[in-house]
PDB file of N, CA and C in Angstrom:
ATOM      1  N   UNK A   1     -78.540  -7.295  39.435  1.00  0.00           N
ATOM      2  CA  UNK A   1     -77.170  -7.012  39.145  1.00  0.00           C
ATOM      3  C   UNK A   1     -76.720  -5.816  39.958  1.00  0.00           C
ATOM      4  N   UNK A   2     -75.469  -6.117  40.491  1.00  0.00           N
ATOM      5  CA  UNK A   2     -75.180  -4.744  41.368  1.00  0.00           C
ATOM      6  C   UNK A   2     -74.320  -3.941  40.269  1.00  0.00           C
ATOM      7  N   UNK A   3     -73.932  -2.881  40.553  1.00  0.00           N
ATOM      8  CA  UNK A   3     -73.331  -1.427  40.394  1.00  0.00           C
ATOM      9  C   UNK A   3     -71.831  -1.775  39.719  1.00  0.00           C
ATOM     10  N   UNK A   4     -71.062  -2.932  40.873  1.00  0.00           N
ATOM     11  CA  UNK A   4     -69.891  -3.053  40.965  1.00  0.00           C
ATOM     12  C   UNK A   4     -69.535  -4.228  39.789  1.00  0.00           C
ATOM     13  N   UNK A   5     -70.647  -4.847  39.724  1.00  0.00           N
ATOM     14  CA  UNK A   5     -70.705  -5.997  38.358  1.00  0.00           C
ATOM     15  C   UNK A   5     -70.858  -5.248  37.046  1.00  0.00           C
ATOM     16  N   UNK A   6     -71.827  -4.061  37.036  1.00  0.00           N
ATOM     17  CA  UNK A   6     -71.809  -3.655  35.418  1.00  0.00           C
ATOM     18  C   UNK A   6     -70.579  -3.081  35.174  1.00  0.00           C
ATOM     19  N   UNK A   7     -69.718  -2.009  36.286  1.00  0.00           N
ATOM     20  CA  UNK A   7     -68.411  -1.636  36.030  1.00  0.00           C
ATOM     21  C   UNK A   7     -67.486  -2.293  35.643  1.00  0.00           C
ATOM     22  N   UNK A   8     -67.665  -3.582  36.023  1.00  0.00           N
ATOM     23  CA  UNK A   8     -66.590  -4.215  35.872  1.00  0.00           C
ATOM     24  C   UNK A   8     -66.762  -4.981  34.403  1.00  0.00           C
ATOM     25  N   UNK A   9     -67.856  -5.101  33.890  1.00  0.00           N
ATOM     26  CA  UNK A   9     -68.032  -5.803  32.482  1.00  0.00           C
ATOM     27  C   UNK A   9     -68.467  -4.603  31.672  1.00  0.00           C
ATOM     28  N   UNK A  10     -69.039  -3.521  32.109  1.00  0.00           N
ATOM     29  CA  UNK A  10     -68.761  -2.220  31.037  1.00  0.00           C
ATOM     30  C   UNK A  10     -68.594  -0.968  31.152  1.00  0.00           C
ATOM     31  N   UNK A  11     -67.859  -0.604  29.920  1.00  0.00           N
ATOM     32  CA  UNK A  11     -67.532   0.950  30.103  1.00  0.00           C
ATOM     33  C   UNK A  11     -65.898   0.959  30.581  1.00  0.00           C
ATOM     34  N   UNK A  12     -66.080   2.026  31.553  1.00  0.00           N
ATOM     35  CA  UNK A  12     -64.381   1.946  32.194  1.00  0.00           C
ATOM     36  C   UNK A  12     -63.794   1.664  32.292  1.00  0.00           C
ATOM     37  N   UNK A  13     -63.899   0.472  33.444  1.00  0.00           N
ATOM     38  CA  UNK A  13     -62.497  -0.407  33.862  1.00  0.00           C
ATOM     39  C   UNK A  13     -62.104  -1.069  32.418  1.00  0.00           C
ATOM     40  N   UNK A  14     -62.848  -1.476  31.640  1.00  0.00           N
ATOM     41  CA  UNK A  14     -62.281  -2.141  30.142  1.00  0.00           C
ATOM     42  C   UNK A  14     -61.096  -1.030  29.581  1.00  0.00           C
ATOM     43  N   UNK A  15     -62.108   0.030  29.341  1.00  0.00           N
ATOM     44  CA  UNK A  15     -60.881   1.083  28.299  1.00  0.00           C
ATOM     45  C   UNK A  15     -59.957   1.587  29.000  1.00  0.00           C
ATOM     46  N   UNK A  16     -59.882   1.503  30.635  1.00  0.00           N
ATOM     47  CA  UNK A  16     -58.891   1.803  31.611  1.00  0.00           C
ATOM     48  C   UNK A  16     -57.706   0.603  31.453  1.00  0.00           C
ATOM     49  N   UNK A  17     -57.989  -0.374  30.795  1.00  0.00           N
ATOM     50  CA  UNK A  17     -57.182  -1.577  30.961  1.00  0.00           C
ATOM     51  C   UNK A  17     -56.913  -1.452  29.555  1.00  0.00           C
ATOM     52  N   UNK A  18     -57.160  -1.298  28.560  1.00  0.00           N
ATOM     53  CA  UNK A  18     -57.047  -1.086  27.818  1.00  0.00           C
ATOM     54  C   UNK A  18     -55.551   0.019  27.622  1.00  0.00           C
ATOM     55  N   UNK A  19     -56.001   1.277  27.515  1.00  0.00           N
ATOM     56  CA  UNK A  19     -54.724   2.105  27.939  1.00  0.00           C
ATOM     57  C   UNK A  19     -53.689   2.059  28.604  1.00  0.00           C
ATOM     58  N   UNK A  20     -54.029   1.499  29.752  1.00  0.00           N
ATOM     59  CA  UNK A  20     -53.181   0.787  30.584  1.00  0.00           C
ATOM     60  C   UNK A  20     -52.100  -0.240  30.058  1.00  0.00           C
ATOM     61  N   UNK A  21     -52.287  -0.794  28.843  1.00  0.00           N
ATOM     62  CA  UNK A  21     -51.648  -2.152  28.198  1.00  0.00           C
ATOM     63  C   UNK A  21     -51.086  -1.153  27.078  1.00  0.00           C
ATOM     64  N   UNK A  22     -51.856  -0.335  26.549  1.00  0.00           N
ATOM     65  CA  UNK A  22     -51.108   0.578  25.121  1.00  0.00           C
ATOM     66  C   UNK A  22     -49.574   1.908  26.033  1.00  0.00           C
ATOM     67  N   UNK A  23     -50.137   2.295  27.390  1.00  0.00           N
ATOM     68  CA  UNK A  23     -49.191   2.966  27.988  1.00  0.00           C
ATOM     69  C   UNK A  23     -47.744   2.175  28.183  1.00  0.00           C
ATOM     70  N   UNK A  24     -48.113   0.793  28.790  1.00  0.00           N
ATOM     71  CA  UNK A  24     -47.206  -0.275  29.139  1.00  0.00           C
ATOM     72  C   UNK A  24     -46.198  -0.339  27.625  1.00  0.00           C
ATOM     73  N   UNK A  25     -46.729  -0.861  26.633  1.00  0.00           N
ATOM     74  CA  UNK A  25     -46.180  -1.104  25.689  1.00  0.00           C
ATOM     75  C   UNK A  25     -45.449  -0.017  25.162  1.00  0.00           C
ATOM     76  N   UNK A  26     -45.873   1.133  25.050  1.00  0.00           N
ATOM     77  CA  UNK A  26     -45.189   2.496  24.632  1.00  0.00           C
ATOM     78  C   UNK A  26     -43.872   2.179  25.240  1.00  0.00           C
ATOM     79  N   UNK A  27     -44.480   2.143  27.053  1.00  0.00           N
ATOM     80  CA  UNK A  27     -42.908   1.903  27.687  1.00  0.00           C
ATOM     81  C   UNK A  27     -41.748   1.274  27.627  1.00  0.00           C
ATOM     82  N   UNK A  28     -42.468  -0.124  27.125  1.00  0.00           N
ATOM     83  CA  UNK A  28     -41.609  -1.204  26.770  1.00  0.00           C
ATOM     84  C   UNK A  28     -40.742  -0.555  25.761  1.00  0.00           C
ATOM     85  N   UNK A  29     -41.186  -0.352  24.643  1.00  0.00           N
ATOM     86  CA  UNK A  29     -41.034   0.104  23.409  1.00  0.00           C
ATOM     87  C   UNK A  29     -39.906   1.490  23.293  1.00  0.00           C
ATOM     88  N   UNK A  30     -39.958   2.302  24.402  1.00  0.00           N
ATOM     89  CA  UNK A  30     -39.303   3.270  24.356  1.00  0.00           C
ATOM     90  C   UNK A  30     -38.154   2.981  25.144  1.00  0.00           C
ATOM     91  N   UNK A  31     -38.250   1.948  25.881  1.00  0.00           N
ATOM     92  CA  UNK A  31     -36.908   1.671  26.636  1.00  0.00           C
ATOM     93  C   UNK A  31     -36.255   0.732  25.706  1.00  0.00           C
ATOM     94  N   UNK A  32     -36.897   0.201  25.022  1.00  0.00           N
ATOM     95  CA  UNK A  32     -35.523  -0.621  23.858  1.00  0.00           C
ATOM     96  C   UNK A  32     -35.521   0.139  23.321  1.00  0.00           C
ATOM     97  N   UNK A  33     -35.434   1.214  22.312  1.00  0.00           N
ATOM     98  CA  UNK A  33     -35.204   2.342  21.426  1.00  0.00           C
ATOM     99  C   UNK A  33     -34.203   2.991  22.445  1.00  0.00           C
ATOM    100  N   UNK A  34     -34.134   3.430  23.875  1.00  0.00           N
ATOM    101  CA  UNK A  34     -33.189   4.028  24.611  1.00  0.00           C
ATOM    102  C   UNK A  34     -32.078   3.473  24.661  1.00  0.00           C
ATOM    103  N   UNK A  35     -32.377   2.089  25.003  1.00  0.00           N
ATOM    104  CA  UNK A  35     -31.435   0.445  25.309  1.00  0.00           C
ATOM    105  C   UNK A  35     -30.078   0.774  23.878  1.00  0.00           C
ATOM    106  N   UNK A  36     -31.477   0.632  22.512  1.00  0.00           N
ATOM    107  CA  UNK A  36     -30.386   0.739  21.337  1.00  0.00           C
ATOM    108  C   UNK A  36     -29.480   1.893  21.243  1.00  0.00           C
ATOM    109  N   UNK A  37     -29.993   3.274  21.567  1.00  0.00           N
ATOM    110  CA  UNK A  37     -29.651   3.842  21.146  1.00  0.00           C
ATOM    111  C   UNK A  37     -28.359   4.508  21.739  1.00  0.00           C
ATOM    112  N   UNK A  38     -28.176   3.801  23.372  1.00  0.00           N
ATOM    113  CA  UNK A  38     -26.938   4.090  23.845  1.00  0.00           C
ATOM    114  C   UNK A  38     -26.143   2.915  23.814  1.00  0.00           C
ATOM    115  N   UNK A  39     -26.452   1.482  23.361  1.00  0.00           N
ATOM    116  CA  UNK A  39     -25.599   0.949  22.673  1.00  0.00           C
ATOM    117  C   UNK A  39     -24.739   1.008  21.395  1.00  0.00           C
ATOM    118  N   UNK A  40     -25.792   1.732  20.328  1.00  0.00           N
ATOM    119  CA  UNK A  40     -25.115   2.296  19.572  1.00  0.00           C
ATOM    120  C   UNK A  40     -24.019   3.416  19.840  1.00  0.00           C
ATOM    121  N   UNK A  41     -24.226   3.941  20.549  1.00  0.00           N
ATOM    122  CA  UNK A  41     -23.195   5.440  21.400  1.00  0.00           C
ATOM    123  C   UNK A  41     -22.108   4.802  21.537  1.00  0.00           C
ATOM    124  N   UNK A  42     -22.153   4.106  22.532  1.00  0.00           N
ATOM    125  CA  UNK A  42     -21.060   3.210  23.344  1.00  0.00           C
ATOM    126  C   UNK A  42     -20.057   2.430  22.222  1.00  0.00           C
ATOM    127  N   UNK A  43     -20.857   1.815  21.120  1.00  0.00           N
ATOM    128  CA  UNK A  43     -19.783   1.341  19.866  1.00  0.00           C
ATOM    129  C   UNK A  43     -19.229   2.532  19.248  1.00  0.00           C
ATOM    130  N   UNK A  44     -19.466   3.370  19.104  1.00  0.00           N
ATOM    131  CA  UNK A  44     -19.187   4.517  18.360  1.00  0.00           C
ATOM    132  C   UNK A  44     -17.871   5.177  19.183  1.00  0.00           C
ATOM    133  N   UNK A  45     -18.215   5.102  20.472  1.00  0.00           N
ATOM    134  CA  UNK A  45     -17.234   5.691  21.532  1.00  0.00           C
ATOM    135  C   UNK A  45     -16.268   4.336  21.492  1.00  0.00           C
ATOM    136  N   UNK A  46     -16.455   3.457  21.496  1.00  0.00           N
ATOM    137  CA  UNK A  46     -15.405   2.079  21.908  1.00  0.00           C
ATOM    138  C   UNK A  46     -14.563   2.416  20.295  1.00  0.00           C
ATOM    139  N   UNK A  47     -15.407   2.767  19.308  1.00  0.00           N
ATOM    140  CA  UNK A  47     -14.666   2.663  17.917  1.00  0.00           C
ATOM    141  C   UNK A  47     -13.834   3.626  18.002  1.00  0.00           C
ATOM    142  N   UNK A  48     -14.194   5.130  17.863  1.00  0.00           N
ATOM    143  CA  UNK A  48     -13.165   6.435  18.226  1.00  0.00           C
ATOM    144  C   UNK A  48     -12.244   6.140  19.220  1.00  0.00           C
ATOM    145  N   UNK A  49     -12.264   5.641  20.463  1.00  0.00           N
ATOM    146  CA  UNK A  49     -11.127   5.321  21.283  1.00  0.00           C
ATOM    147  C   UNK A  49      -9.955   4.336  20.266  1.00  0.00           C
ATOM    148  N   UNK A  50     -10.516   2.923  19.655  1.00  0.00           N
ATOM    149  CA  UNK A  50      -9.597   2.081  19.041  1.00  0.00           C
ATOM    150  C   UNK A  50      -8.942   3.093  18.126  1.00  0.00           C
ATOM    151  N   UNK A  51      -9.437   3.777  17.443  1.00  0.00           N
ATOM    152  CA  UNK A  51      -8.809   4.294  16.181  1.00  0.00           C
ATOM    153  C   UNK A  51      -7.789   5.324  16.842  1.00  0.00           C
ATOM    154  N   UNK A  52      -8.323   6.722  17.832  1.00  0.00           N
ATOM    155  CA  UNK A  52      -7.726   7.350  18.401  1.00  0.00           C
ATOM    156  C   UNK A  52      -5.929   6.402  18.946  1.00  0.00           C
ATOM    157  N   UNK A  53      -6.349   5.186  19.849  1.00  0.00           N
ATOM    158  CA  UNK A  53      -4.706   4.524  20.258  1.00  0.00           C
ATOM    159  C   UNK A  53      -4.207   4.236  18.707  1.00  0.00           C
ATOM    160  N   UNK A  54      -4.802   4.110  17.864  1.00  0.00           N
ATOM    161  CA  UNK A  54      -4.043   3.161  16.239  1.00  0.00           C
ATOM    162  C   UNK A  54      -3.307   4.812  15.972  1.00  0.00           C
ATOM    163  N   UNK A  55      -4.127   5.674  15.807  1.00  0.00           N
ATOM    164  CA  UNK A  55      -3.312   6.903  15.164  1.00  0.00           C
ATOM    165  C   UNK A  55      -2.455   7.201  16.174  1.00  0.00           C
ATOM    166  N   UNK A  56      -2.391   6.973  17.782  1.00  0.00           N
ATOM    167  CA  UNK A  56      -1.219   7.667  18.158  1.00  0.00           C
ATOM    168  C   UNK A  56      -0.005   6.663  17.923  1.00  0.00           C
ATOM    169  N   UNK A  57      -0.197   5.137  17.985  1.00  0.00           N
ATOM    170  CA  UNK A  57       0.709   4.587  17.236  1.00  0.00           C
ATOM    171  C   UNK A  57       1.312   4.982  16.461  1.00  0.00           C
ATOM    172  N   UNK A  58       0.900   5.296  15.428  1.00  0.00           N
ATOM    173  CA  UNK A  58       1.425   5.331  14.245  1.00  0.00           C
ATOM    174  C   UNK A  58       2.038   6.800  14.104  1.00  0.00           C
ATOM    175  N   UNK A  59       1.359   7.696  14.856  1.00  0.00           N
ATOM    176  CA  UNK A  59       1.984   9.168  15.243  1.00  0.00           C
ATOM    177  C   UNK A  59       3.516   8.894  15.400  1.00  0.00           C
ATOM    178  N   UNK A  60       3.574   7.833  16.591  1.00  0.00           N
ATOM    179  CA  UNK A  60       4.650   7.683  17.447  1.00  0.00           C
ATOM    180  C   UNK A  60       5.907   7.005  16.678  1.00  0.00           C
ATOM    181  N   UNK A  61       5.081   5.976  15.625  1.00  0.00           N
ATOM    182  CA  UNK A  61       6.061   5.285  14.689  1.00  0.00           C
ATOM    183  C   UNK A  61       6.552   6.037  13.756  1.00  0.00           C
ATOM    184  N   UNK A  62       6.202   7.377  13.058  1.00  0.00           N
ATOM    185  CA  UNK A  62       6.188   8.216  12.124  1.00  0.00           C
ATOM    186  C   UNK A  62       7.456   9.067  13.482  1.00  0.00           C
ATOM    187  N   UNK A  63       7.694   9.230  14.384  1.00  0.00           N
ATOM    188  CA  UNK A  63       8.305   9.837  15.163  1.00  0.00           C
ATOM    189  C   UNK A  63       9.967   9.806  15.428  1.00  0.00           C
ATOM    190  N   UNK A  64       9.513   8.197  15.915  1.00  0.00           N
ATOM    191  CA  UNK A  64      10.626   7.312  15.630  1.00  0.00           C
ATOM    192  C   UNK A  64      11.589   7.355  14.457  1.00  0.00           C
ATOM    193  N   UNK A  65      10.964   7.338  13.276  1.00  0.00           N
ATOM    194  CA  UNK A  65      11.498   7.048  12.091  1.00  0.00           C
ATOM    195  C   UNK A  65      12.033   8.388  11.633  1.00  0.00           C
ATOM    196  N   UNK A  66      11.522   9.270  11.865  1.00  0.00           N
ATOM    197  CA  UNK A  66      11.978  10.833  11.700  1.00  0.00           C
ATOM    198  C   UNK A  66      13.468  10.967  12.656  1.00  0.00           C
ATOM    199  N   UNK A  67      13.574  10.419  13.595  1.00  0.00           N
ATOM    200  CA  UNK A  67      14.810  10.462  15.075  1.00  0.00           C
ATOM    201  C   UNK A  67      15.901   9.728  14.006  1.00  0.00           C
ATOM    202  N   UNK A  68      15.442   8.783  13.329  1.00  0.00           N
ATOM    203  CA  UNK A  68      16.170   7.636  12.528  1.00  0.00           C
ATOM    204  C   UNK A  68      16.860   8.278  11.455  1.00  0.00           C
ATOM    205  N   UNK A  69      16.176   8.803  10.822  1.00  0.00           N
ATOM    206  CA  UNK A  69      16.594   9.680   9.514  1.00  0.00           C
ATOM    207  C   UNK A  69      17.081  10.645   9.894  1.00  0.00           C
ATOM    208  N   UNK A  70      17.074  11.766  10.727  1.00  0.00           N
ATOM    209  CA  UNK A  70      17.616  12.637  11.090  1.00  0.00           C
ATOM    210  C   UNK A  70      19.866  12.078  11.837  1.00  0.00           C
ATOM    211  N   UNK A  71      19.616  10.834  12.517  1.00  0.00           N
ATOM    212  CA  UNK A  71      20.872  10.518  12.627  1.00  0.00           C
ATOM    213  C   UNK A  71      21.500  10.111  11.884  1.00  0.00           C
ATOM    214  N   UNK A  72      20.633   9.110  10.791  1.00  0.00           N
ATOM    215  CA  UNK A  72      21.200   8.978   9.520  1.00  0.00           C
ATOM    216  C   UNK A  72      22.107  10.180   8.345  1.00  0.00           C
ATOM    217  N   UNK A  73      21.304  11.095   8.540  1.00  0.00           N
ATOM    218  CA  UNK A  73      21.729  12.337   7.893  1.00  0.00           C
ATOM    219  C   UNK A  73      22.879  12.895   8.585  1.00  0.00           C
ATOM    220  N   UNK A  74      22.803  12.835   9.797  1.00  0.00           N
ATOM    221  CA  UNK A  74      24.193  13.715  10.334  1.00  0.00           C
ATOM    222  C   UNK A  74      25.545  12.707  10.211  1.00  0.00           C
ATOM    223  N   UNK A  75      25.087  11.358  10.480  1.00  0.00           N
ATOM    224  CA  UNK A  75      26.023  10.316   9.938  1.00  0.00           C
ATOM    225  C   UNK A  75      26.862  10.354   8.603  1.00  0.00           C
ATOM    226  N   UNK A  76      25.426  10.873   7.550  1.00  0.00           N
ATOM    227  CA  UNK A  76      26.109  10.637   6.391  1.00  0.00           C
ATOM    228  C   UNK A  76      26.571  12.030   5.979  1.00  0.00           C
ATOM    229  N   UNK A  77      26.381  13.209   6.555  1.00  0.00           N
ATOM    230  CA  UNK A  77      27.275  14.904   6.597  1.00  0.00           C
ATOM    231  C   UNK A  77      28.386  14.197   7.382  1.00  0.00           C
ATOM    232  N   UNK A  78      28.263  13.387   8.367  1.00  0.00           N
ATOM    233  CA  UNK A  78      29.642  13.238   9.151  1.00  0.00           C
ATOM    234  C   UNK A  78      30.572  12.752   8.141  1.00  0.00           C
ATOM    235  N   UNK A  79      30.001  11.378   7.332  1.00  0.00           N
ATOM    236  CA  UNK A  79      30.958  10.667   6.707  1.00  0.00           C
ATOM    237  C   UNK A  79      31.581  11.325   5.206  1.00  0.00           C
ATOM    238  N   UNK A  80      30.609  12.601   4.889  1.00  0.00           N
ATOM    239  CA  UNK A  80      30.675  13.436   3.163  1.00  0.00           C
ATOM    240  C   UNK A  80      31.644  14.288   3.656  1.00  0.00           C
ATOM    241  N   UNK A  81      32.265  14.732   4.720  1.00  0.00           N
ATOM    242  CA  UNK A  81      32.925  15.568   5.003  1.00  0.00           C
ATOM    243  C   UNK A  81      34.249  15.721   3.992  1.00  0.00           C
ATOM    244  N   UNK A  82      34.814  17.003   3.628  1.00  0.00           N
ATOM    245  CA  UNK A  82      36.049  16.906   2.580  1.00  0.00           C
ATOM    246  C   UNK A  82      37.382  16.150   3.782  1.00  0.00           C
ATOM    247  N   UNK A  83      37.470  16.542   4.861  1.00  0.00           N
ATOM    248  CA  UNK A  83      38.589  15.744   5.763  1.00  0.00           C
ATOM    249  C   UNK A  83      38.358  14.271   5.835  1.00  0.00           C
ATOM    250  N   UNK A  84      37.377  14.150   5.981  1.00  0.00           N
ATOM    251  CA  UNK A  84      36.745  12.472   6.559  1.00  0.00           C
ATOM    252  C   UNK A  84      37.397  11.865   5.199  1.00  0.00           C
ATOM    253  N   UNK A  85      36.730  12.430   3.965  1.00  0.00           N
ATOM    254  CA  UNK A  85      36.924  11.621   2.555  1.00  0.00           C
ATOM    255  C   UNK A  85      38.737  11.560   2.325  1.00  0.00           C
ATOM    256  N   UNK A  86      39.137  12.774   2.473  1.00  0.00           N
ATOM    257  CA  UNK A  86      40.853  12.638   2.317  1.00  0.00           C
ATOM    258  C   UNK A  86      41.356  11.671   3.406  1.00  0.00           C
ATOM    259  N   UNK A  87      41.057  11.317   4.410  1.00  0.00           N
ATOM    260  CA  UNK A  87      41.692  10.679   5.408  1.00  0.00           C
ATOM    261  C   UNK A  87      40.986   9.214   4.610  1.00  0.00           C
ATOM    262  N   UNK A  88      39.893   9.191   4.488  1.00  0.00           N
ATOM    263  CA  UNK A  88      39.595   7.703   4.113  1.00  0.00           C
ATOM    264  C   UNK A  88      40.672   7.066   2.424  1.00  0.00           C
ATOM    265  N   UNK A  89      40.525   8.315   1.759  1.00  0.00           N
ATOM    266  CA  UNK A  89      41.202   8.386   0.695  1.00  0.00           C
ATOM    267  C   UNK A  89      42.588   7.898   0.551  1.00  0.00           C
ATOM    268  N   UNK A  90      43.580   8.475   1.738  1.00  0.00           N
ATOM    269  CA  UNK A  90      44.960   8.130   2.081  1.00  0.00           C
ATOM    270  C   UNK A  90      44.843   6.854   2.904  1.00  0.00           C
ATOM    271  N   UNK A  91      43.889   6.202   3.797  1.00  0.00           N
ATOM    272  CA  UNK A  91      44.206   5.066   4.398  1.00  0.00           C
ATOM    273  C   UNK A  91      43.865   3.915   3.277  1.00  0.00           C
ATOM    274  N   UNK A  92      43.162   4.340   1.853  1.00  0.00           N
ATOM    275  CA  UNK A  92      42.976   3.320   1.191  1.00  0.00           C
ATOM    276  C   UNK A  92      44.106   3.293   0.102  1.00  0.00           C
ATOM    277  N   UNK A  93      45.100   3.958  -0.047  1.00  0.00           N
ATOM    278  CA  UNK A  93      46.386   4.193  -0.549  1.00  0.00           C
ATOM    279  C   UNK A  93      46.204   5.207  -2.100  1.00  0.00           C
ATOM    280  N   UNK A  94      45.160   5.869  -1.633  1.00  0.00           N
ATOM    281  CA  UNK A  94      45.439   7.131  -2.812  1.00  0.00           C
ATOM    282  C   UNK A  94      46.628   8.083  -2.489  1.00  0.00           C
ATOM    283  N   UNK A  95      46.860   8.692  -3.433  1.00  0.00           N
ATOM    284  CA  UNK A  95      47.346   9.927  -3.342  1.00  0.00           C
ATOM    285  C   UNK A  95      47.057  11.040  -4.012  1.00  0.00           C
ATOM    286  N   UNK A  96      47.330  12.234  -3.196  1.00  0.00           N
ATOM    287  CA  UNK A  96      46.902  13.328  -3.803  1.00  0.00           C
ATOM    288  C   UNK A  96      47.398  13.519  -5.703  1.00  0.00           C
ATOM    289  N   UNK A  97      47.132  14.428  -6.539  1.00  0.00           N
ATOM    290  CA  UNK A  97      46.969  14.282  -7.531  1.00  0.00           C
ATOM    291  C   UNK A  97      48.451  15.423  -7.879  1.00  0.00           C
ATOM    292  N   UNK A  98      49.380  15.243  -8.071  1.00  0.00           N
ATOM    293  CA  UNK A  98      50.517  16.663  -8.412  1.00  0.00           C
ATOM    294  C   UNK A  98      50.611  17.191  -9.373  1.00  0.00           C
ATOM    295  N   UNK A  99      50.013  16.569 -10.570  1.00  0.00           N
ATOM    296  CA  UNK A  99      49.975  17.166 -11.873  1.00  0.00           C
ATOM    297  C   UNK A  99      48.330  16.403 -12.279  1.00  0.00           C
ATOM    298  N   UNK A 100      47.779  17.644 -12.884  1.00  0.00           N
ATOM    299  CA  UNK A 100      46.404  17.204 -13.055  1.00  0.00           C
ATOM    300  C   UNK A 100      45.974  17.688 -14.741  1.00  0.00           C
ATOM    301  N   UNK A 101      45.574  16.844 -16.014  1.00  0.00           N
ATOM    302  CA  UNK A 101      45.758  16.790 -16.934  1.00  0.00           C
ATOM    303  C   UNK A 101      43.755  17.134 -17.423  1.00  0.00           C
ATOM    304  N   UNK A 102      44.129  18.109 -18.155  1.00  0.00           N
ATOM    305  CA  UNK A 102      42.486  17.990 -18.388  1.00  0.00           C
ATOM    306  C   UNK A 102      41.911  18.303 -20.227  1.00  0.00           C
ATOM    307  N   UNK A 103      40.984  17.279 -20.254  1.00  0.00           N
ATOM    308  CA  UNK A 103      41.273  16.790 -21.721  1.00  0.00           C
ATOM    309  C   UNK A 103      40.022  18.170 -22.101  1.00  0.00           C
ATOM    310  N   UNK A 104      39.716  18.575 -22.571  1.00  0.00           N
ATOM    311  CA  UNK A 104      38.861  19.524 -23.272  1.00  0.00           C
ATOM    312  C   UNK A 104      38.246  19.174 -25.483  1.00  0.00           C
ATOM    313  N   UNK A 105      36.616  19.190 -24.321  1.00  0.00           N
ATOM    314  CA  UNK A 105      35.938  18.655 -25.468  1.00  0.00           C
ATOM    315  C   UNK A 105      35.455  19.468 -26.809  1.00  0.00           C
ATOM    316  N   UNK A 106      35.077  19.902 -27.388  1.00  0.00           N
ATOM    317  CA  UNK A 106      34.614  20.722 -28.370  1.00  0.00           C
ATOM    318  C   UNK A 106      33.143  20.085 -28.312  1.00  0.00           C
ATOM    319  N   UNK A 107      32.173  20.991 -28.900  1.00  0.00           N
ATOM    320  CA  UNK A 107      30.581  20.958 -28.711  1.00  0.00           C
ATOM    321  C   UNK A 107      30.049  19.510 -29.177  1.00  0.00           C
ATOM    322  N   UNK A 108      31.156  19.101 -30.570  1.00  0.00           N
ATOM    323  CA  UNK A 108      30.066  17.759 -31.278  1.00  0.00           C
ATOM    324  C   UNK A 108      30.615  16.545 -30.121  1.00  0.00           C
ATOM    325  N   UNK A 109      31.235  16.818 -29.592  1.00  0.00           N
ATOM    326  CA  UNK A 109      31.915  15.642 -28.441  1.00  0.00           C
ATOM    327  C   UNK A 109      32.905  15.570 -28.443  1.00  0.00           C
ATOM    328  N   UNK A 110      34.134  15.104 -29.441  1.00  0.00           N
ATOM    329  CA  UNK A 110      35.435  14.883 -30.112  1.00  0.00           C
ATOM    330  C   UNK A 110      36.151  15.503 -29.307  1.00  0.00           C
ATOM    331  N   UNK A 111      37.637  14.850 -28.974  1.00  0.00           N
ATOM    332  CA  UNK A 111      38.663  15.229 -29.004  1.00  0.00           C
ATOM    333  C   UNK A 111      39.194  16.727 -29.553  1.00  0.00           C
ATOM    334  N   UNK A 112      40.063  17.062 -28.865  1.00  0.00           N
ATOM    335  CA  UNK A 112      40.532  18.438 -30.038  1.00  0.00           C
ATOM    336  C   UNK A 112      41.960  18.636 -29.579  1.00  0.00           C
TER     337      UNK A 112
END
C-alpha cells in the first residue's frame, strides 16, 4: 500500500472533507438568513414609504378642507353682515319697524 492510498482512506483528507461540507453549509445557511433578512428590510421600507404617501394624502385632504371652511366662513361673515341683512330685508319687502311695542313678562311667565 502506498502513502498516498492510506491518506486518502484515513485520517485527513476525510475530516478535511468533512469540515469542508459543515463550512459550506454554514455558508449556505448564513446567506439565506442575510437573503431574509434584507427582504424583510425592504418590506418594512416599501411599507413606511406606502403609509408615508397615504398620510401626505390625507395631510393634503385635511388642507384642502381647511381652504374650504375658511371661505365658507368669510362667505357666511359676508352674508351676517347688519347692511347685507337690511338690504336683503328691504328687497324681500320688509320694513323698518317705527313704533316698536314690547310686552314685559313677570318671573312666573304671565302677562302683566
Amino acid at each position: 500500500m502506498s502513502v498516498l492510498w492510506q491518506k486518502r482512506t484515513h485520517g485527513v483528507p476525510r475530516r478535511r472533507r468533512q469540515w469542508e461540507r459543515t463550512v459550506a453549509i454554514a455558508i449556505v445557511a448564513l446567506t439565506l438568513v442575510v437573503t431574509l433578512l434584507i427582504l424583510a428590510y425592504l418590506t418594512l421600507v416599501a411599507s413606511n414609504v406606502r403609509l408615508a404617501r397615504q398620510i401626505w394624502k390625507v395631510g393634503e385632504a385635511v388642507m384642502t378642507q381647511e381652504r374650504v371652511n375658511e371661505a365658507l366662513r368669510v362667505e357666511i361673515a359676508r352674508q351676517s353682515a347688519i347692511p347685507r341683512l337690511q338690504e336683503r330685508s328691504l328687497a324681500l319687502g320688509f320694513v323698518p319697524a317705527e313704533e316698536v311695542d314690547f310686552v314685559r313678562l313677570d318671573e312666573e311667565g304671565g302677562e302683566r
